[in-house]
Protein backbone atom coordinates (compact mmCIF):
# COMPACT_ATOMS: atom_id res chain seq x y z
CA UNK A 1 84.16 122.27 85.22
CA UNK A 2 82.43 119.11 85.37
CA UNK A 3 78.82 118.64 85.98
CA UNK A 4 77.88 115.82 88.48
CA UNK A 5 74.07 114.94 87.22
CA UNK A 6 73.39 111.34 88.54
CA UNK A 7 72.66 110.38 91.98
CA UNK A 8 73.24 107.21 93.69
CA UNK A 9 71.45 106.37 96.93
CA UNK A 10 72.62 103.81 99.37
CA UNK A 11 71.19 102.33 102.57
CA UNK A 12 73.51 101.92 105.64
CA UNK A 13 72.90 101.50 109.53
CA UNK A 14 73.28 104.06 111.96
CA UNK A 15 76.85 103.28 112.77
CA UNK A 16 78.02 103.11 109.08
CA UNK A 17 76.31 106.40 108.56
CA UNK A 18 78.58 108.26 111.36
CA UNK A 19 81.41 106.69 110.87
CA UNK A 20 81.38 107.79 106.75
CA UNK A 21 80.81 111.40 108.06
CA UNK A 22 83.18 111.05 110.86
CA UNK A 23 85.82 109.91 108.33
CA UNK A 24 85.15 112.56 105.50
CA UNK A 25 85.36 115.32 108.31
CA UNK A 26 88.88 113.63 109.41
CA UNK A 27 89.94 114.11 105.90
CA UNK A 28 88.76 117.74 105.20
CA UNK A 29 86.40 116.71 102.72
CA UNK A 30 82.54 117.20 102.08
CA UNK A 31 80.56 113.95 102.36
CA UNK A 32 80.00 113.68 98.86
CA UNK A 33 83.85 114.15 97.57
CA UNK A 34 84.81 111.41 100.71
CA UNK A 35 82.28 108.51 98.98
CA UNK A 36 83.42 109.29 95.61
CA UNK A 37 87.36 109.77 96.27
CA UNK A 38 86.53 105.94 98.59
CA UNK A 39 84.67 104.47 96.07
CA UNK A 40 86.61 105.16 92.82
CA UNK A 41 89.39 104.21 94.18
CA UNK A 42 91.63 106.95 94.58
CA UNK A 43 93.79 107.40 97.18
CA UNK A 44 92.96 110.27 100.02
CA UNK A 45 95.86 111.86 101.99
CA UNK A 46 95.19 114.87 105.10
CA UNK A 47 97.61 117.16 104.26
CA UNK A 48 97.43 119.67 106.75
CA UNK A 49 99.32 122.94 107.23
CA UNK A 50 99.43 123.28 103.40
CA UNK A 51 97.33 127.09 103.01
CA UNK A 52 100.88 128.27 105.39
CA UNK A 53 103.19 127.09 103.34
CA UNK A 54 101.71 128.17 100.04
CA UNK A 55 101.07 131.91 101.50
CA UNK A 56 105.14 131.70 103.02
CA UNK A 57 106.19 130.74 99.00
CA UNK A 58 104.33 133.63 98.10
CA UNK A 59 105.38 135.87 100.45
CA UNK A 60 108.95 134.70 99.53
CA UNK A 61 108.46 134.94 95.40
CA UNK A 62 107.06 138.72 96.66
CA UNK A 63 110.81 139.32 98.10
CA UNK A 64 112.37 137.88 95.12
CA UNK A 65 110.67 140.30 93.02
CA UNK A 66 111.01 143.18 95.17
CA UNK A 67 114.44 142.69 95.08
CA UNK A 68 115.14 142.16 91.73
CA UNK A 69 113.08 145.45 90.81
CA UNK A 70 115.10 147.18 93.03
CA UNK A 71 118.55 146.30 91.65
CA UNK A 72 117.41 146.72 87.95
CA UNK A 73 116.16 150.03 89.19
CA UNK A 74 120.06 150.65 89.80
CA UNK A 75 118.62 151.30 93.79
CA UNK A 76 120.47 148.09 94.97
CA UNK A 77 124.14 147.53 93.74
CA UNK A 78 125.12 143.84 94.41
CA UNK A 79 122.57 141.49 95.45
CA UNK A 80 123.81 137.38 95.35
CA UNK A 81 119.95 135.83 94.94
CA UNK A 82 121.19 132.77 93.88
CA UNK A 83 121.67 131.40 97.39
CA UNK A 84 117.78 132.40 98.51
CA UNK A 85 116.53 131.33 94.79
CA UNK A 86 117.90 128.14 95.12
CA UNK A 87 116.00 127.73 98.37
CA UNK A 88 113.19 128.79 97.01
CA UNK A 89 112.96 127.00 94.47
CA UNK A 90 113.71 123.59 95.71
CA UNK A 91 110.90 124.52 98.41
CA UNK A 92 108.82 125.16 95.42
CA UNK A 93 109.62 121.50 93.87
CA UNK A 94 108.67 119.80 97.33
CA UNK A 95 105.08 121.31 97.67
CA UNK A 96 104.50 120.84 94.60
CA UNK A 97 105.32 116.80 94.64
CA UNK A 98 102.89 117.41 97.77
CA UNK A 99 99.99 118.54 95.93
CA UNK A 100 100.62 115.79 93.43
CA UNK A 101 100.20 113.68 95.65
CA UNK A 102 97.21 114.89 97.42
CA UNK A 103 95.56 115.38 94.30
């Protein structure tokens, strides 16, 4: 983890100053992540909604696994996973081109 040392102090009016919080609490971030994302340039995206889909993948890679326990425990005879992993999986590829992006 980095360590974030130096300080830099600006001087803006009234206005300014609300609208820079007003836009870094539109984007989800804290005040000092919004001026540095802004000022170095990098690009900043709201991706909402994301925390739901990440805990539904999960929840999904749970079932997988369950599953394939359970027929290598002989408890489950035929199971055809390649339909639902296929699924998965290309849900998988999409959120994570998502993050990329966000990040």
């Amino acid at each position: 983890m980095r360590k974030r040392n130096r300080t830099i102090s600006i001087r803006c009016t009234e206005e300014e100053y609300e609208r820079v919080h007003r836009k870094a609490e539109l984007h989800g971030l804290k005040l000092n992540d919004f001026v540095l994302r802004s000022a170095l340039g990098k690009k900043i995206i709201v991706a909402q909604g994301l925390d739901e889909v990440v805990r539904q993948q999960k929840a999904i890679g749970n079932n997988l696994n369950q599953l394939t326990r359970l027929a290598h425990e002989g408890r489950v005879q035929f199971i055809d996973l390649k339909p639902m992993l296929d699924k998965y999986t290309g849900a998988t590829a999409l959120l994570a081109k998502a993050l990329r992006e966000v990040k």
